[in-house]
Structure formats: C-alpha cells, structure tokens
N, C-alpha and C. Protein backbone atom coordinates (compact mmCIF):
# COMPACT_ATOMS: atom_id res chain seq x y z
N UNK A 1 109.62 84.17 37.30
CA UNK A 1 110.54 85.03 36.57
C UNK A 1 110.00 85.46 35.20
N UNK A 2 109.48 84.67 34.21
CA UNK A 2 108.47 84.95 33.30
C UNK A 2 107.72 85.99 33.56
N UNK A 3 106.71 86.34 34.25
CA UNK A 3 105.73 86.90 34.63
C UNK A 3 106.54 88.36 34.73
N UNK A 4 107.88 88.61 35.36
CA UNK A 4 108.18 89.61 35.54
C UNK A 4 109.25 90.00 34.73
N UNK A 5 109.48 89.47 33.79
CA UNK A 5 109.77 90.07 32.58
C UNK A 5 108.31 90.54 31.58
N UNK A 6 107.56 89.58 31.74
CA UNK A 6 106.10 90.70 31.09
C UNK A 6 106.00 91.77 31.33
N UNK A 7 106.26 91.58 32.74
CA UNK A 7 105.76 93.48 32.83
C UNK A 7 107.07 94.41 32.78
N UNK A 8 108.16 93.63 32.66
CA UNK A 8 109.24 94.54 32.42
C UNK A 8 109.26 95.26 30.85
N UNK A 9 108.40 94.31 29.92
CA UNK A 9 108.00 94.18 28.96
C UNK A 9 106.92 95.59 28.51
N UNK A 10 105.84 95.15 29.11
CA UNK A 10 105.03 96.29 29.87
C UNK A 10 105.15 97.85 30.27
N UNK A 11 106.54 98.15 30.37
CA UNK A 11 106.96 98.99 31.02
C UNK A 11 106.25 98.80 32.78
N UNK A 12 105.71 98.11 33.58
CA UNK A 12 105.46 98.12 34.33
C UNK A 12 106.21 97.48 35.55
N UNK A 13 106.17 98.11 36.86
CA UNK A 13 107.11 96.97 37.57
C UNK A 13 106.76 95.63 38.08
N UNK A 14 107.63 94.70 37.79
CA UNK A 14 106.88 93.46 38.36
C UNK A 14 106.06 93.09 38.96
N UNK A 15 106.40 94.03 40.40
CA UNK A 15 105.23 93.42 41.65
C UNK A 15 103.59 93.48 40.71
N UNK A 16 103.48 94.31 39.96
CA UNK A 16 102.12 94.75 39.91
C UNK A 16 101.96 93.45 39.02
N UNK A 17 102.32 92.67 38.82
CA UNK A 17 101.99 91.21 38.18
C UNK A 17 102.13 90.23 39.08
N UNK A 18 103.45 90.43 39.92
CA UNK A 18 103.89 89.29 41.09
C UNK A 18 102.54 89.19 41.95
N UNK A 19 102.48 90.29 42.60
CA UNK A 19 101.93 89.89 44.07
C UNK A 19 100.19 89.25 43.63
N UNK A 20 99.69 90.29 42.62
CA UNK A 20 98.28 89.44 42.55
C UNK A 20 98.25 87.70 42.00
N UNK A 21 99.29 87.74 41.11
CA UNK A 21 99.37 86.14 40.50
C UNK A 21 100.13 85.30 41.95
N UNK A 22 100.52 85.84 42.79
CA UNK A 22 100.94 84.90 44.14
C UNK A 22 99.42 84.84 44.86
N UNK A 23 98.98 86.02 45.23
CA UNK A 23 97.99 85.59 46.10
C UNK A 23 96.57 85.01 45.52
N UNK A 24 96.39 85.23 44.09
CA UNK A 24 95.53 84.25 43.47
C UNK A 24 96.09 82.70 43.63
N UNK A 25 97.05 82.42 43.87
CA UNK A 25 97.48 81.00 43.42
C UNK A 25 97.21 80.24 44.87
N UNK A 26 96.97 80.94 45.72
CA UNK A 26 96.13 80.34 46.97
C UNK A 26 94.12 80.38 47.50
N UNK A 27 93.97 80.69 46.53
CA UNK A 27 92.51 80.91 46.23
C UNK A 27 92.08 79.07 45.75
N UNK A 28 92.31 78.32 46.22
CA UNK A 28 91.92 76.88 46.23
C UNK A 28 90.53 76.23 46.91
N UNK A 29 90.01 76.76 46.93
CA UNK A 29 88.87 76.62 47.64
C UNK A 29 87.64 75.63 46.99
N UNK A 30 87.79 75.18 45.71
CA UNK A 30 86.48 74.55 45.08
C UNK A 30 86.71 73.14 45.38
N UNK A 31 87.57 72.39 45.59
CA UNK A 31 88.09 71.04 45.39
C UNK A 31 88.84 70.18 46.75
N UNK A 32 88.29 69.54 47.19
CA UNK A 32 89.03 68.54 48.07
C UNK A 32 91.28 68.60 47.91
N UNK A 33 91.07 68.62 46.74
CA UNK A 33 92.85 68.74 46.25
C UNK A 33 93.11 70.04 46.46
N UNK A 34 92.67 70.76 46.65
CA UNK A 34 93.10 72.24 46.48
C UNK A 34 94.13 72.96 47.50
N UNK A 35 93.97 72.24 48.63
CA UNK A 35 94.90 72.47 50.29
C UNK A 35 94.89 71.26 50.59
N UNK A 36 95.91 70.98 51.52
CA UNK A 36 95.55 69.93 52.85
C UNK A 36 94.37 69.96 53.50
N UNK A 37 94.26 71.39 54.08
CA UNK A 37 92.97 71.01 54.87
C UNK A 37 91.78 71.13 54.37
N UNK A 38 91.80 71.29 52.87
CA UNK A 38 90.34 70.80 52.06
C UNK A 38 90.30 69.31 51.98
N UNK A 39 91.43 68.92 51.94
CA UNK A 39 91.22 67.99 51.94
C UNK A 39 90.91 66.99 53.31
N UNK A 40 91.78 67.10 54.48
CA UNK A 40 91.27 67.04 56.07
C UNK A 40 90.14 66.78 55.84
N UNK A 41 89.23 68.28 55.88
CA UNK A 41 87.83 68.54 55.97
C UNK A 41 86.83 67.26 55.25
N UNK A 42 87.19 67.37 53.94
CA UNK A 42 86.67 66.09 53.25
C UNK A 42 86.71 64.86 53.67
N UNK A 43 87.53 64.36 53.73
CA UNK A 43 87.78 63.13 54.30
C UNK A 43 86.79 63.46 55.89
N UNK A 44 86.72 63.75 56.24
CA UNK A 44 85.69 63.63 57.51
C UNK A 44 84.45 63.04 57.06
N UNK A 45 83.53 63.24 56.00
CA UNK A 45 82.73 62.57 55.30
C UNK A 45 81.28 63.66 55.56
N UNK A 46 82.06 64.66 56.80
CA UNK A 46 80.58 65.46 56.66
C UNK A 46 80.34 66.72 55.73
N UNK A 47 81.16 66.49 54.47
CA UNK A 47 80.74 67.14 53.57
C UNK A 47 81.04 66.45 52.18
N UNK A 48 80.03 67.13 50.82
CA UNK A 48 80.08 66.51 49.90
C UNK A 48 81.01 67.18 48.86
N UNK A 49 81.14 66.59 47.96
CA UNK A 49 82.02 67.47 46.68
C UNK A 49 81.20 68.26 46.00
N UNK A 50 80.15 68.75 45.77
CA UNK A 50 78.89 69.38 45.41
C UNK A 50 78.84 70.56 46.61
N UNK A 51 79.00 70.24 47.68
CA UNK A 51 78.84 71.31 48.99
C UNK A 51 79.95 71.98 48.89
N UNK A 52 81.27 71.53 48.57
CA UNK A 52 82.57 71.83 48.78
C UNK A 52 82.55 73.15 47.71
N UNK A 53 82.21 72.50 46.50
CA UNK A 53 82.44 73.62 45.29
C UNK A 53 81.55 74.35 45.56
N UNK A 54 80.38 74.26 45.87
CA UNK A 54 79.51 75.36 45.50
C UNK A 54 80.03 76.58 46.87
N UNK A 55 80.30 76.26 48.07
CA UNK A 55 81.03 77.03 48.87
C UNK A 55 82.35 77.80 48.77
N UNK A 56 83.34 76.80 48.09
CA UNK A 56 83.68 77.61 47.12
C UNK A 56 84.55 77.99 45.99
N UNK A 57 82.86 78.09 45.13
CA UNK A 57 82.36 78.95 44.34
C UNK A 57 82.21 80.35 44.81
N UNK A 58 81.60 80.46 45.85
CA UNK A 58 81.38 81.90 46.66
C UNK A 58 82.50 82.16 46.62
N UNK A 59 83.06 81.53 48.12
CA UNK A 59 84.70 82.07 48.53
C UNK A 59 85.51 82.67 47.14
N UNK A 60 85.57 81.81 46.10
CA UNK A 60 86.75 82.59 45.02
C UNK A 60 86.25 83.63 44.52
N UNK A 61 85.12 84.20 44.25
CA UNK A 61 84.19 85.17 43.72
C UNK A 61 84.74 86.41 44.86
N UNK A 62 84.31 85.92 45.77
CA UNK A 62 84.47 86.74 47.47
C UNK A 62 85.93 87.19 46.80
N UNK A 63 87.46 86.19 46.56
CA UNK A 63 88.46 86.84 47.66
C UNK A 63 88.67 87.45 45.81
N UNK A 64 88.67 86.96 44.81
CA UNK A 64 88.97 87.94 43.70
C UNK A 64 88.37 89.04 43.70
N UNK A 65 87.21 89.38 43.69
CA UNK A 65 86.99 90.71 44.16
C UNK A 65 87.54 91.71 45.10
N UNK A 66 88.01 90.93 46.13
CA UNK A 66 89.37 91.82 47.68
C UNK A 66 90.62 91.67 46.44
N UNK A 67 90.98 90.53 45.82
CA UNK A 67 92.31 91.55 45.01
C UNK A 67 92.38 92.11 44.01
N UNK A 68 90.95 92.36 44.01
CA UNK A 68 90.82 93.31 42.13
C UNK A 68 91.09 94.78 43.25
N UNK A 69 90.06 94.45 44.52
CA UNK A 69 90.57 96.04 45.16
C UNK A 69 91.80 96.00 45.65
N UNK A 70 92.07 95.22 46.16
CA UNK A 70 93.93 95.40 46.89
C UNK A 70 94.75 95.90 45.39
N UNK A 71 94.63 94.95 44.24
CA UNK A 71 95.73 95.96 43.43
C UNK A 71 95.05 97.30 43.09
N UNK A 72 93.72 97.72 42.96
CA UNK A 72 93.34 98.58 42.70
C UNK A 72 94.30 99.76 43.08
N UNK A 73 94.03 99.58 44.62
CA UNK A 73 93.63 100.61 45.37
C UNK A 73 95.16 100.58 46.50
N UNK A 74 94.89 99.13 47.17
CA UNK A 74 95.76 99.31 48.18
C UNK A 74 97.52 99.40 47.72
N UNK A 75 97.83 97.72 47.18
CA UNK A 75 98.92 97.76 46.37
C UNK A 75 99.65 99.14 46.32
N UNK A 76 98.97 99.48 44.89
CA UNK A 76 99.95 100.85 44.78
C UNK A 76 100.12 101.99 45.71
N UNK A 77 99.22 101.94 47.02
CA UNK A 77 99.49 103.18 48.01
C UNK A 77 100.71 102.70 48.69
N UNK A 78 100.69 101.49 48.78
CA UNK A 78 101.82 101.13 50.28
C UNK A 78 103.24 101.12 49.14
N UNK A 79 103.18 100.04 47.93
CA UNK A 79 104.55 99.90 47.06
C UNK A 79 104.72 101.18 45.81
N UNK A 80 105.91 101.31 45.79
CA UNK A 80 106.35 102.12 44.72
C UNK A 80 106.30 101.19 43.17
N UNK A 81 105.39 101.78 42.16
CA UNK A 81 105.56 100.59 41.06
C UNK A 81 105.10 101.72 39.65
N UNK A 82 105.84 102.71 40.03
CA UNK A 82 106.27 103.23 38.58
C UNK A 82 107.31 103.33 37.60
N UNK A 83 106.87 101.97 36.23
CA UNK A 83 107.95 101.97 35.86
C UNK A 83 108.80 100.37 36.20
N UNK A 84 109.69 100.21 35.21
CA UNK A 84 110.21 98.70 35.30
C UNK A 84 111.27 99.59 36.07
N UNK A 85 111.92 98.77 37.43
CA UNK A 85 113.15 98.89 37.75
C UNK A 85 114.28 98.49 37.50
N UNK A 86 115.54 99.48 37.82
CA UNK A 86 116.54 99.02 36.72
C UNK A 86 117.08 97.53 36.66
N UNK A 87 116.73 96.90 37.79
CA UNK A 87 117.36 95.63 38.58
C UNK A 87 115.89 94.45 37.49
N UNK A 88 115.26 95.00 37.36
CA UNK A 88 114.34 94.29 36.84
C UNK A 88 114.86 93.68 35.19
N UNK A 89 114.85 95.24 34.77
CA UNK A 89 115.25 95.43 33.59
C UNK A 89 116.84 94.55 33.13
N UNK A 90 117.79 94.66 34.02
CA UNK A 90 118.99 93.97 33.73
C UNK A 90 118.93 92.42 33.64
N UNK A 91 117.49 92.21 34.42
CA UNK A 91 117.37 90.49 34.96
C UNK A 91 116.49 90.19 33.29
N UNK A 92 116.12 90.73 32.77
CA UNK A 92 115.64 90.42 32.09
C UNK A 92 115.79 90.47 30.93
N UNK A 93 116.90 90.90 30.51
CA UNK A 93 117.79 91.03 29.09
C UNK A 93 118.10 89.82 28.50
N UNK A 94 118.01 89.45 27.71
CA UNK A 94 118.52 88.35 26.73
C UNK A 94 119.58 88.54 26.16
C-alpha cells in the first residue's frame, strides 16, 4: 500500500510500481533460503553455495533485464497507466 501511494504521489498509477516490485520479489535465486526448492535442491548435497550464487548471479541479471523490458515495453501496451486513478487517489489521502 506504501508503494502505491508513491506513485499516487508521482502522479503515476500504481501498477507501474506494483507489478515490477511483485515480480522482482520472486527473483530469489542466489541463496539456498531464497525458495523451498533452492533449498530442496541444496540439501541434496550435489551442489555448493558458491555454485548456487554464482548461477544465480546470472539468473537475476537474466530475469531483471526481461522486467526492465516488460515494464518498458510490454506493461504499458496491455494496462492502462496514465495518471493516478481516482480510486487510488481516495485510498491514499490522509
């Protein structure tokens, strides 16, 4: 809810803050803790914590780059996000 008063703030509409700060927040990939099944995987013993991060290391490089283009590019073709909406704007009044 924070986040989308920034951009109500912003003049901008939420999503364009929501959706990339949601799908970054699953970008877990360097660390045994990061998912369950990083962690699964680990615990098998056929990989190291040195192998884990440096793999990824790639992977987060990899998928932030797909959502620097998804908000770029895709985001705004499919959602409407000009402008705070009024529903936004009321939620966010003090």
């Amino acid at each position: 809810p924070s986040l989308a008063c920034v951009a109500v703030s912003l003049d901008a509409h939420p999503w364009r803050l929501l959706i990339p700060t949601g799908l970054s927040c699953s970008f877990a990939f360097l660390f045994p803790i990061g998912t369950p099944p990083n962690a699964i995987a680990y615990s098998t013993g056929y990989f190291t914590m040195s192998q884990m991060a440096s793999t990824g290391a790639i992977l987060t490089v990899v998928m932030f780059v797909l959502l620097a283009m998804d908000v770029a590019f895709l985001i705004p073709s499919l959602l409407p996000m000009e402008g705070a909406p009024d529903w936004a704007k009321e939620a966010c009044e003090v």
